[in-house]
N, C-alpha and C. Protein backbone atom coordinates (compact mmCIF):
# COMPACT_ATOMS: atom_id res chain seq x y z
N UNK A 1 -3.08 -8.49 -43.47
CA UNK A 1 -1.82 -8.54 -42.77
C UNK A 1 -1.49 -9.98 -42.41
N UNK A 2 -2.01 -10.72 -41.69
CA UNK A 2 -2.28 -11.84 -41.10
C UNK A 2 -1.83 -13.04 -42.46
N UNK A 3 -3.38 -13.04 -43.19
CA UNK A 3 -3.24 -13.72 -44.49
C UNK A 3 -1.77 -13.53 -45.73
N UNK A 4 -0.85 -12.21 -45.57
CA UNK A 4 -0.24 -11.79 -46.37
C UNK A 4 1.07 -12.59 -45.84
N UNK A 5 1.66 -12.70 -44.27
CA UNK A 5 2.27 -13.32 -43.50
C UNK A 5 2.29 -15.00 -43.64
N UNK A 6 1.31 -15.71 -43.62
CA UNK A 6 1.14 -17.10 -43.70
C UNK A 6 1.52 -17.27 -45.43
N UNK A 7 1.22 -16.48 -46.24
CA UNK A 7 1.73 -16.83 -47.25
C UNK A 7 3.02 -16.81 -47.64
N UNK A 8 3.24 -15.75 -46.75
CA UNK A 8 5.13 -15.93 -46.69
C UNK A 8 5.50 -17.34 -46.67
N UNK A 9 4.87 -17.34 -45.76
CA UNK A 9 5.31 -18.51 -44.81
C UNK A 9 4.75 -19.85 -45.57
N UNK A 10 4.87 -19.99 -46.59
CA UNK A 10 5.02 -20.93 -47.54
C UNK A 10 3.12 -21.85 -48.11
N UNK A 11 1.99 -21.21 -47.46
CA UNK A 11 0.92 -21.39 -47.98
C UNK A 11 0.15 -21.11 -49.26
N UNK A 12 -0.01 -21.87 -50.28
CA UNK A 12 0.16 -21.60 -51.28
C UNK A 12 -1.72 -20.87 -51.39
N UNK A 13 -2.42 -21.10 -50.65
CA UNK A 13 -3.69 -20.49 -50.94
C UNK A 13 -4.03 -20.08 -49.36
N UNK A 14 -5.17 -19.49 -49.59
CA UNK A 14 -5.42 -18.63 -48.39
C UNK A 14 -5.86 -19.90 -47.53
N UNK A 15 -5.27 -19.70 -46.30
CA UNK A 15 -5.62 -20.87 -44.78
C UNK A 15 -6.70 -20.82 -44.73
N UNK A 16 -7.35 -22.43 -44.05
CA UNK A 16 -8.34 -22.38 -43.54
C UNK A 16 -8.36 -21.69 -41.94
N UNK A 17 -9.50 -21.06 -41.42
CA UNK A 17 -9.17 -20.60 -40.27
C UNK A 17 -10.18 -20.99 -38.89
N UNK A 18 -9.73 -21.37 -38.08
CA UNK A 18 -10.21 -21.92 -36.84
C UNK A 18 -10.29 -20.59 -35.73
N UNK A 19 -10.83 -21.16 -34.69
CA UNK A 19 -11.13 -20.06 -33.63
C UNK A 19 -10.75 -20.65 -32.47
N UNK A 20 -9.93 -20.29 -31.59
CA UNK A 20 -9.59 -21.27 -30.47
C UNK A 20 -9.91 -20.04 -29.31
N UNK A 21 -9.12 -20.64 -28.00
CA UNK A 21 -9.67 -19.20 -26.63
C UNK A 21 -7.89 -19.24 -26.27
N UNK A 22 -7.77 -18.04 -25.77
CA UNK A 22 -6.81 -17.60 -25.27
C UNK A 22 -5.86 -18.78 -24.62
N UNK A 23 -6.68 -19.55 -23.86
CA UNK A 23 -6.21 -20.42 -22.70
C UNK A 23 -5.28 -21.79 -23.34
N UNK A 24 -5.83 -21.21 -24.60
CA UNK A 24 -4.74 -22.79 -25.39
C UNK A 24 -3.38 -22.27 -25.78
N UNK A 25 -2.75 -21.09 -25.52
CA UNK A 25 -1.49 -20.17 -25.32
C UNK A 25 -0.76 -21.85 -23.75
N UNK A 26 -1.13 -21.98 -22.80
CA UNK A 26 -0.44 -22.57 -22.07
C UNK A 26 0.14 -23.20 -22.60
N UNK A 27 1.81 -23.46 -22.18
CA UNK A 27 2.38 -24.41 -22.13
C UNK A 27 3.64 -24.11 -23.45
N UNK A 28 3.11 -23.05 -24.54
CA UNK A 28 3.65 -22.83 -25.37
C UNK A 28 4.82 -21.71 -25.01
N UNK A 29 6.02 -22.09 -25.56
CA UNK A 29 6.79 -20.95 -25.33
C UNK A 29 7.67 -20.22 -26.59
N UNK A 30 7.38 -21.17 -27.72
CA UNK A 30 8.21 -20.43 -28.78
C UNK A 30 7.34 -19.76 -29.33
N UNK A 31 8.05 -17.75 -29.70
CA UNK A 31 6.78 -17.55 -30.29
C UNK A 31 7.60 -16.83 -31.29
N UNK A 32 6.74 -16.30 -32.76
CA UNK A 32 7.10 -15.49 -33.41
C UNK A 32 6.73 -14.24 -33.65
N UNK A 33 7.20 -13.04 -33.88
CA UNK A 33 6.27 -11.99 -34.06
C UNK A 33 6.80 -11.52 -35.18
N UNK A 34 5.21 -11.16 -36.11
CA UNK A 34 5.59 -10.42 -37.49
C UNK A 34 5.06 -8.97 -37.59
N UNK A 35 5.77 -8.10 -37.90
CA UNK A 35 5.17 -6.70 -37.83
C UNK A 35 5.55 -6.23 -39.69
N UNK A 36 5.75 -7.16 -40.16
CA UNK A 36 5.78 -6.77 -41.67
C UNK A 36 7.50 -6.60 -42.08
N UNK A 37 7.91 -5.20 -42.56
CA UNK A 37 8.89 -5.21 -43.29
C UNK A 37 9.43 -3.77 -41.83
N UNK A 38 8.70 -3.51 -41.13
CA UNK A 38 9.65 -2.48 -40.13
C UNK A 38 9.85 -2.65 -38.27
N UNK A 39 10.70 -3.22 -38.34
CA UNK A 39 11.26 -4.05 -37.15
C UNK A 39 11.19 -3.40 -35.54
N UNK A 40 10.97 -2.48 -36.04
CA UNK A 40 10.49 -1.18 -34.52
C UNK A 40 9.63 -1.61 -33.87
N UNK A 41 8.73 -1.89 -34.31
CA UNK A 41 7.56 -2.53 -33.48
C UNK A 41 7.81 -3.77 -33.31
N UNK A 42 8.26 -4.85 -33.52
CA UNK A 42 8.72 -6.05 -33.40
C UNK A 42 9.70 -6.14 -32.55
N UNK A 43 10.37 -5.49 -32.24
CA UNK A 43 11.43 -5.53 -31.50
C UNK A 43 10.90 -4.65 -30.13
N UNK A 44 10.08 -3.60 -30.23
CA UNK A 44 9.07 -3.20 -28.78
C UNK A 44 8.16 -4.02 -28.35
N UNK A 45 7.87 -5.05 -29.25
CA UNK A 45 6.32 -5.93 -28.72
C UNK A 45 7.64 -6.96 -27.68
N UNK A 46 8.99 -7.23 -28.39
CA UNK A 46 9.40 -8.00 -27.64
C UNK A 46 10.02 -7.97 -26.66
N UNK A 47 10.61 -6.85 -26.59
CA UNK A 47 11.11 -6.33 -25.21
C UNK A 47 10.09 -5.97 -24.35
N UNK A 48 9.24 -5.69 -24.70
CA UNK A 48 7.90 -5.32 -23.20
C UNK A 48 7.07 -6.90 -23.16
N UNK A 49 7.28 -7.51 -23.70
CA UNK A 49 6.98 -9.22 -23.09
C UNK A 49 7.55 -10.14 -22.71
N UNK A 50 9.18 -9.61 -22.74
CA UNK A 50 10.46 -10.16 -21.81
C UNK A 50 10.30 -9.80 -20.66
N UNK A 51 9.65 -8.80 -20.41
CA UNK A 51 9.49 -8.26 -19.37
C UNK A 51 9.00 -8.72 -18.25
N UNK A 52 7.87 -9.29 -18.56
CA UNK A 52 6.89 -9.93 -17.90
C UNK A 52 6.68 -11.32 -17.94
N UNK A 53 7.40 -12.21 -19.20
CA UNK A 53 7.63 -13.32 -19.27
C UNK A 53 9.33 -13.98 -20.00
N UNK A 54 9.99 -13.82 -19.21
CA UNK A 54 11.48 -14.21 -19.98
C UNK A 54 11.58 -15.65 -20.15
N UNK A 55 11.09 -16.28 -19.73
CA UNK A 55 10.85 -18.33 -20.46
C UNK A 55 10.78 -18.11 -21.79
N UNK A 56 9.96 -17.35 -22.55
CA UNK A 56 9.67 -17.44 -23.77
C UNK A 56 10.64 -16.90 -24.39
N UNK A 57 10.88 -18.26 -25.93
CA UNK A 57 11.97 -18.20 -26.65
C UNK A 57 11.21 -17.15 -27.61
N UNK A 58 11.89 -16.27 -28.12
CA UNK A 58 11.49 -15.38 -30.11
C UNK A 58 12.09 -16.19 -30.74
N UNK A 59 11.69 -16.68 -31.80
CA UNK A 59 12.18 -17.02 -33.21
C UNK A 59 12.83 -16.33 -34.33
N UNK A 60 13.17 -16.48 -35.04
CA UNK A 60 13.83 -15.54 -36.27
C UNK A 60 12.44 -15.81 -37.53
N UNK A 61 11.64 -17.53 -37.05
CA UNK A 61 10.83 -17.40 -38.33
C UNK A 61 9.69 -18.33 -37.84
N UNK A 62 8.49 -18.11 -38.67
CA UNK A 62 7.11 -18.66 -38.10
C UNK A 62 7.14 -20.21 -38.14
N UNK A 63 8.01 -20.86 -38.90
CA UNK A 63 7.84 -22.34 -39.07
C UNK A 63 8.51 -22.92 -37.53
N UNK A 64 9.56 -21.87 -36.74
CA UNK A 64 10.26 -22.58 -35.83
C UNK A 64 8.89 -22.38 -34.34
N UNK A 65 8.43 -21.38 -34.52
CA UNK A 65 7.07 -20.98 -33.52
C UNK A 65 5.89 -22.01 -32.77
N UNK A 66 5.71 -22.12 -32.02
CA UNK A 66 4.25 -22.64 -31.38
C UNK A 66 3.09 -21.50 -31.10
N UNK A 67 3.66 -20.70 -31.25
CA UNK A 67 2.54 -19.20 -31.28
C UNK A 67 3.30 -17.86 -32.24
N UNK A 68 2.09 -17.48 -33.00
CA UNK A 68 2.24 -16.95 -33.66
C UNK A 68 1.47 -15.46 -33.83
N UNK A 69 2.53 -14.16 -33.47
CA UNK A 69 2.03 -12.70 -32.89
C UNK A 69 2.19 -12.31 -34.71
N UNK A 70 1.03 -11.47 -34.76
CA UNK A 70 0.71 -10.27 -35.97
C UNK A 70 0.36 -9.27 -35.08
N UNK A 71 0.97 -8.07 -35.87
CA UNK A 71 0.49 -6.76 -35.15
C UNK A 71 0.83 -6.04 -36.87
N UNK A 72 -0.12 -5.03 -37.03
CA UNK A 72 0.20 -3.63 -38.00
C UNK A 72 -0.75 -2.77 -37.19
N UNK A 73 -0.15 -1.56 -37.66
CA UNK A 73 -1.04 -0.35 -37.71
C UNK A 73 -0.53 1.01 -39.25
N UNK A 74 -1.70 1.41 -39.04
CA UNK A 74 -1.79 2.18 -39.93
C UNK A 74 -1.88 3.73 -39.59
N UNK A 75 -1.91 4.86 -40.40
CA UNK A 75 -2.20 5.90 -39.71
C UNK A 75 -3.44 6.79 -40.54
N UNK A 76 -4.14 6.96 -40.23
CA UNK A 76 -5.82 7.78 -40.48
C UNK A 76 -6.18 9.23 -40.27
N UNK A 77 -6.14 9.86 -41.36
CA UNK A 77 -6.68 11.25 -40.83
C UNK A 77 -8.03 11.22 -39.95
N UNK A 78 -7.77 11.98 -38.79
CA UNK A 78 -9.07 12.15 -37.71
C UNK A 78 -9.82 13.71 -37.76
N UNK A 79 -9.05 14.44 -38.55
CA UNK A 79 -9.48 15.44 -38.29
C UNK A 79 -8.40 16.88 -38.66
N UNK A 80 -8.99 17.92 -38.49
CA UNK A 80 -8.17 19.05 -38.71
C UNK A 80 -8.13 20.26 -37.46
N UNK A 81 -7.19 20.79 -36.84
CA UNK A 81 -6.96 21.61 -35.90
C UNK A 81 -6.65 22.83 -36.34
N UNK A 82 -7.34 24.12 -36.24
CA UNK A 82 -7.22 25.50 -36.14
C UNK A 82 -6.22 26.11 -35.37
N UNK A 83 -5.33 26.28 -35.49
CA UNK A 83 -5.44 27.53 -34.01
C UNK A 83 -4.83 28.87 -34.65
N UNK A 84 -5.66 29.86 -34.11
CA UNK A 84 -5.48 31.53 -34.73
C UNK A 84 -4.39 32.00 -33.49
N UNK A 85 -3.89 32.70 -33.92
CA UNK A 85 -3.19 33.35 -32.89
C UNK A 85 -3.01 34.91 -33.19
N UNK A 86 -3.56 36.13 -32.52
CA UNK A 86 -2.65 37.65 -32.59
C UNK A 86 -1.66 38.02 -32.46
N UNK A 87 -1.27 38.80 -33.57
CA UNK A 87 0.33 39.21 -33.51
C UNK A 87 0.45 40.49 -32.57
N UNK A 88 1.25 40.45 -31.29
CA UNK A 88 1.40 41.14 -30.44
C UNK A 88 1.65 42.47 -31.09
N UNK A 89 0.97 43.61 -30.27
CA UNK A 89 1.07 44.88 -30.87
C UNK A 89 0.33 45.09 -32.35
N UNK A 90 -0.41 44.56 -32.96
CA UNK A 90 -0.83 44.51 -34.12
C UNK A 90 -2.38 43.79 -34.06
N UNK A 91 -2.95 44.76 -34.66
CA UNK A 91 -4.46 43.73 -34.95
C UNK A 91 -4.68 42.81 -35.85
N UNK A 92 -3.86 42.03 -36.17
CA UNK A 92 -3.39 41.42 -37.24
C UNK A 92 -3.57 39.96 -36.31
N UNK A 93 -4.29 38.78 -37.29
CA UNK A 93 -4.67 37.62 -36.45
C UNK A 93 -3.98 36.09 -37.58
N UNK A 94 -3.53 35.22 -36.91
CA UNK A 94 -2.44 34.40 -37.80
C UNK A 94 -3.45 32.95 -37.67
N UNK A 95 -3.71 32.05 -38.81
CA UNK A 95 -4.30 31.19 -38.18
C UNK A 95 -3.19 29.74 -39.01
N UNK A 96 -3.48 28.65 -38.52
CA UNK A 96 -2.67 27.97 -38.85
C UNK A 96 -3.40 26.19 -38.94
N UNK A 97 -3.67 25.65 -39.58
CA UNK A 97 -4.59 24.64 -39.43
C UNK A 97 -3.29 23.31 -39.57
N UNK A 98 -3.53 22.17 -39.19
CA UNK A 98 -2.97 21.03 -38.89
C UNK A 98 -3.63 19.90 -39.32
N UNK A 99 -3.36 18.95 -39.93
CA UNK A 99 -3.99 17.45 -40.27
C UNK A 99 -3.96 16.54 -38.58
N UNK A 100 -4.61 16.47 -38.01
CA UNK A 100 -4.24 15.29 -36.48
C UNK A 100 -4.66 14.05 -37.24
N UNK A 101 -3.58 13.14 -37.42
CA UNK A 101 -3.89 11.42 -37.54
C UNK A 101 -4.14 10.68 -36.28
N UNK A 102 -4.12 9.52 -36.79
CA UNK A 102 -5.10 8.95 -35.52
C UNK A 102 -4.71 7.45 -35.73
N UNK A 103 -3.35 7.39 -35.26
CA UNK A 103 -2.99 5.37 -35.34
C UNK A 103 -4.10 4.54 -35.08
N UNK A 104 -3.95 3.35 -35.67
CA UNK A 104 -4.90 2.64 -35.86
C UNK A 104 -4.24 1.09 -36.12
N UNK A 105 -4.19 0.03 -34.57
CA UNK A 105 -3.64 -0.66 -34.87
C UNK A 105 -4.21 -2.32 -34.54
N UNK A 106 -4.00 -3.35 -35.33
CA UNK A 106 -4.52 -4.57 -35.10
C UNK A 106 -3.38 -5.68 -34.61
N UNK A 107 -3.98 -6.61 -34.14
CA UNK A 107 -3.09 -7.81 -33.60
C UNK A 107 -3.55 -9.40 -33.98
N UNK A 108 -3.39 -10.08 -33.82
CA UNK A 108 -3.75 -11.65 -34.00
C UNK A 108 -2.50 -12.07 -33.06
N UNK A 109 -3.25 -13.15 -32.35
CA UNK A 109 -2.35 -14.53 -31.73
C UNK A 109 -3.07 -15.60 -32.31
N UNK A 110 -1.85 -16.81 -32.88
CA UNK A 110 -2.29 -17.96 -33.28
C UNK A 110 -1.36 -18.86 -33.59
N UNK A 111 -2.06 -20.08 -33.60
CA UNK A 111 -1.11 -21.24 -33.89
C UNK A 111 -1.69 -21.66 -35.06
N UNK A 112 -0.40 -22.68 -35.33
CA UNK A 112 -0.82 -23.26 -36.87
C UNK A 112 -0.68 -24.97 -36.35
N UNK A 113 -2.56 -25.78 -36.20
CA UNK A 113 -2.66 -26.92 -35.96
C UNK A 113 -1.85 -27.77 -37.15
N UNK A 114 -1.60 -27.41 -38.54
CA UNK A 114 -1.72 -28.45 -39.21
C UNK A 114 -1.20 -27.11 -40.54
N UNK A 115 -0.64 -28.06 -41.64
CA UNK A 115 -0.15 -27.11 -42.69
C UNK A 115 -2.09 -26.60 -43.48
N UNK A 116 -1.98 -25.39 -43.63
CA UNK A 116 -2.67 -24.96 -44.21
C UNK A 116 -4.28 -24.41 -43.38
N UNK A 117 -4.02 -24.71 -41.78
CA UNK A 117 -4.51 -24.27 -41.01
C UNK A 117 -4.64 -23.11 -40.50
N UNK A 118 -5.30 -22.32 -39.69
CA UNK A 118 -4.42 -21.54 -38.78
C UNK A 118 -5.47 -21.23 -37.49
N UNK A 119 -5.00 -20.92 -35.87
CA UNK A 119 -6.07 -21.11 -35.33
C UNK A 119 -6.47 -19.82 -34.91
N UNK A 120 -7.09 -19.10 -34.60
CA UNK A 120 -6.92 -17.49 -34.15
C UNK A 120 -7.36 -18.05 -32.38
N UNK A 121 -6.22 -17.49 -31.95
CA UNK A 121 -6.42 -17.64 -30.36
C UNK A 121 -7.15 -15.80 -29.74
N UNK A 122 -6.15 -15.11 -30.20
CA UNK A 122 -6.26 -13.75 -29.77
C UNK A 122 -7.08 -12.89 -31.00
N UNK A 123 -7.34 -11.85 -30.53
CA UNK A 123 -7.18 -10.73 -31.37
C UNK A 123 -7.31 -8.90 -30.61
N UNK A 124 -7.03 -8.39 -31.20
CA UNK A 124 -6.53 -7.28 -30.52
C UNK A 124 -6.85 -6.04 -31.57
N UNK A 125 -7.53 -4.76 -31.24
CA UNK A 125 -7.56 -3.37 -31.71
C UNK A 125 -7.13 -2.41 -31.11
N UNK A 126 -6.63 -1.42 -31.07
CA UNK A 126 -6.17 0.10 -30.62
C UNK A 126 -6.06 1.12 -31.50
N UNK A 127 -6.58 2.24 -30.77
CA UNK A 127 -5.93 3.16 -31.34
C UNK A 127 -5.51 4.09 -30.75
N UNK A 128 -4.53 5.24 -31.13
CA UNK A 128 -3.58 6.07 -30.49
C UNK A 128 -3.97 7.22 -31.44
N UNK A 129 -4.53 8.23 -30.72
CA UNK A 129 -4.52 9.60 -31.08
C UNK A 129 -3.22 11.09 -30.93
N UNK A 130 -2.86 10.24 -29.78
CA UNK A 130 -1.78 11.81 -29.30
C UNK A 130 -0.33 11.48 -29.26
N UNK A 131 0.58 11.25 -29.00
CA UNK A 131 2.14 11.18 -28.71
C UNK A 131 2.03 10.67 -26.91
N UNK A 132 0.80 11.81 -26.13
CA UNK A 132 1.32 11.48 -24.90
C UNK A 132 0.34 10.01 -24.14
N UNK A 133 0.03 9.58 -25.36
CA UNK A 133 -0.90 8.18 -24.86
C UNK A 133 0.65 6.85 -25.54
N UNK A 134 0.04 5.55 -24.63
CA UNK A 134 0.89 4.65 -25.02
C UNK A 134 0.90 4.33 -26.22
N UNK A 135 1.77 3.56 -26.63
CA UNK A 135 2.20 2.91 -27.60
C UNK A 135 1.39 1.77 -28.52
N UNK A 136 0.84 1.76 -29.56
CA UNK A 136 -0.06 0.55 -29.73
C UNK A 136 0.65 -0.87 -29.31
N UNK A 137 2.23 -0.96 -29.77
CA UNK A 137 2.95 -2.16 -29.75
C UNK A 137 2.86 -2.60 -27.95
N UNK A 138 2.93 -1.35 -27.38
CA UNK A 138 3.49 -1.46 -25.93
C UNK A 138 1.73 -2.36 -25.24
N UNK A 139 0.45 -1.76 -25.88
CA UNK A 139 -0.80 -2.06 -25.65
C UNK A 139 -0.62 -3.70 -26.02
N UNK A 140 -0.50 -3.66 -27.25
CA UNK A 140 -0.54 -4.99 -28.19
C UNK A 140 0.16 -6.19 -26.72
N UNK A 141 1.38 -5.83 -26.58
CA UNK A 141 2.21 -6.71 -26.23
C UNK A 141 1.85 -7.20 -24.62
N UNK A 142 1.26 -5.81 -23.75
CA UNK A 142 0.60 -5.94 -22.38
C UNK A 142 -0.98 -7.04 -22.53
N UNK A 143 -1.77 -6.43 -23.64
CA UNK A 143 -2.83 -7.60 -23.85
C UNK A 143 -2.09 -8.64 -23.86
N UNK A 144 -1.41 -9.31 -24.70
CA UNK A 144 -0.42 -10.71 -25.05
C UNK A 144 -0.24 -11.60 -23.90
N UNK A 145 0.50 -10.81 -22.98
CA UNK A 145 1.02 -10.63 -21.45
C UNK A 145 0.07 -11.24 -20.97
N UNK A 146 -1.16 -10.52 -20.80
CA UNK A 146 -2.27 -10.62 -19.84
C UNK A 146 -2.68 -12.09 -20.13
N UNK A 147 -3.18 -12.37 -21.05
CA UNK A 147 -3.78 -13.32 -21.85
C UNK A 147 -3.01 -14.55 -21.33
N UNK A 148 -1.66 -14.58 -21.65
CA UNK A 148 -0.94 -15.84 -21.38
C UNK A 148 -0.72 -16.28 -19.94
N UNK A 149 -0.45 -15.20 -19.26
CA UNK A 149 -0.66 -15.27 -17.71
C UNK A 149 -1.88 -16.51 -17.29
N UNK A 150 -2.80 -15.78 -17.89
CA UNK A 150 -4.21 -16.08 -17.25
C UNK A 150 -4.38 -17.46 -17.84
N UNK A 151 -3.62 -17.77 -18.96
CA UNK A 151 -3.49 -19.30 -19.27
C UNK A 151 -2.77 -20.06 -18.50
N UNK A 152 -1.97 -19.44 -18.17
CA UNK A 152 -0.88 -20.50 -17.25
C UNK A 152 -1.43 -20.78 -15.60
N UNK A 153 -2.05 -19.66 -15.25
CA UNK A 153 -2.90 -19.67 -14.05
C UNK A 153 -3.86 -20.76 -14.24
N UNK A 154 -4.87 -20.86 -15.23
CA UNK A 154 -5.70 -21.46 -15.72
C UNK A 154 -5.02 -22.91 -15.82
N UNK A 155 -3.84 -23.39 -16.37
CA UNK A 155 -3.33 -24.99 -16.69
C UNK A 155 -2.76 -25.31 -15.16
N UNK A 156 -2.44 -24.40 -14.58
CA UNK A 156 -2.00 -24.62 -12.97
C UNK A 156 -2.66 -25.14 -12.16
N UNK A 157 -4.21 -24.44 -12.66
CA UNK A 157 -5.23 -24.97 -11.33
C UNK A 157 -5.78 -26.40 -12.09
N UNK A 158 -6.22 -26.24 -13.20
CA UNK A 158 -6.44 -27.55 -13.74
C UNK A 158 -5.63 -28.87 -13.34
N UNK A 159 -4.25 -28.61 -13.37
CA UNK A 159 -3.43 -29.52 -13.08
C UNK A 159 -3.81 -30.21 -11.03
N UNK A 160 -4.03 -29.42 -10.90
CA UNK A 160 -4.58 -29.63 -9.60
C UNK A 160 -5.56 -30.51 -9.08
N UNK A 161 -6.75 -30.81 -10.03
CA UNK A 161 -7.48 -31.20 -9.98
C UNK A 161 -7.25 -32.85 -9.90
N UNK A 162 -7.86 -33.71 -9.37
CA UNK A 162 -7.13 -35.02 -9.19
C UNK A 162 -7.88 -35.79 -10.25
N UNK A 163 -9.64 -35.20 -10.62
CA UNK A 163 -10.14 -35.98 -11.55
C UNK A 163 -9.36 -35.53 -12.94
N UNK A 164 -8.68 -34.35 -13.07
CA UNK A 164 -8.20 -34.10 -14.49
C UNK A 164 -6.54 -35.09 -14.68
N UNK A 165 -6.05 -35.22 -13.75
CA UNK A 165 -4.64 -35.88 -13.66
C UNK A 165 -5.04 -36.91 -13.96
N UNK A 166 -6.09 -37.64 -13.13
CA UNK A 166 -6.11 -38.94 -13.25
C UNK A 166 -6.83 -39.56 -15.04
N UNK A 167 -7.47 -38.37 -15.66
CA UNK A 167 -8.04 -38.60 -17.04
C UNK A 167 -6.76 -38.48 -17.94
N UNK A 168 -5.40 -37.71 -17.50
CA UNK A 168 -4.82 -37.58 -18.15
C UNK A 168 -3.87 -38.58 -17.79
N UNK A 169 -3.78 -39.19 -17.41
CA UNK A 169 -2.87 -40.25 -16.95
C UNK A 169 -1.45 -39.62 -16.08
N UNK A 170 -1.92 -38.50 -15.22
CA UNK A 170 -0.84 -38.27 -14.41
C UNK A 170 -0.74 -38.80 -12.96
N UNK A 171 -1.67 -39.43 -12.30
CA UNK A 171 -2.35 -40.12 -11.28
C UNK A 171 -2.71 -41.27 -11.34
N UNK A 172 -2.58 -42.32 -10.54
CA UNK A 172 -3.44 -43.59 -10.85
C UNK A 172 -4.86 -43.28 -10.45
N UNK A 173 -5.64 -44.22 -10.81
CA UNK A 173 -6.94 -44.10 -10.31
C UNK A 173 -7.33 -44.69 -9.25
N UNK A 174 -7.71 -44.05 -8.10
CA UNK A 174 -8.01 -44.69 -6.79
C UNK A 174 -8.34 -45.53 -6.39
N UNK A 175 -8.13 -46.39 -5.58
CA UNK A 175 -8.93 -47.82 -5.26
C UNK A 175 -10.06 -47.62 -4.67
């Protein structure tokens, strides 16, 4: 999914791939999200992360991005369901069996350091068995949420720090 996306996106061989931590999300606000060729989920990952963060711009395409959302899922047979039932007034017994699938869905967050790079910040699994459980996109997009929060909390307190200002040249250095 991931790899099929960056090639869109104009990589002529498969990226090299890096591993970064969540916390390097701070500061970034353009992001893109690709859910393939069906826009339902792309358009729920983004409305439930407006939600919680409206600063952040969406893109129309991955080259305009500083972070970069993949999500698919798929759907999996889990199993098969019985149920018999008696026909009222009659000894007569009806049975009826069912396929239950079992969504099955993945995510990636990442940036792209450099052409032909790519860094994996996030990653993300779910799965959804029933109708009356959430949404994978709605899951996908609350992890996302969480994650970036806890970055921005994280560059907040850092910023705080007088030995980190002053390494970064936001402070002079004390007499």
């Amino acid at each position: 999914m991931l790899i099929l996306a960056l090639t869109a996106s104009g990589f002529a061989q498969e990226p090299a791939y890096e591993y970064g931590k969540p916390e390097e999300m701070a500061g970034l606000t353009k992001v893109f999200v690709s859910t393939g060729l069906d826009v339902g989920p792309r358009n729920n990952i983004i409305r439930e992360i407006q939600k919680k963060l409206p600063k952040l711009i969406f893109t129309d395409s991955a080259e305009e991005a500083d972070l970069f959302l993949s999500f698919g899922s798929s759907s999996e047979p889990a199993g098969v369901v019985t149920t018999t039932r008696g026909v009222p007034g009659t000894d007569t017994r009806r049975s009826q069996s069912q396929v239950v699938t079992e969504e099955l869905a993945t995510g990636y967050v990442a940036t792209f350091p450099a052409p032909g790079r790519v860094r994996i910040l996030m990653s993300f699994k779910d799965t959804r068995s029933n109708l009356f459980e959430r949404k994978t996109t709605t899951n996908f997009a609350r992890a996302f949420v969480k994650a970036y929060l806890e970055a921005e909390k994280a560059k907040a307190e850092l910023q705080k720090n007088p030995y980190y200002r002053m390494l970064t040249g936001q402070d002079k250095k004390p007499d």
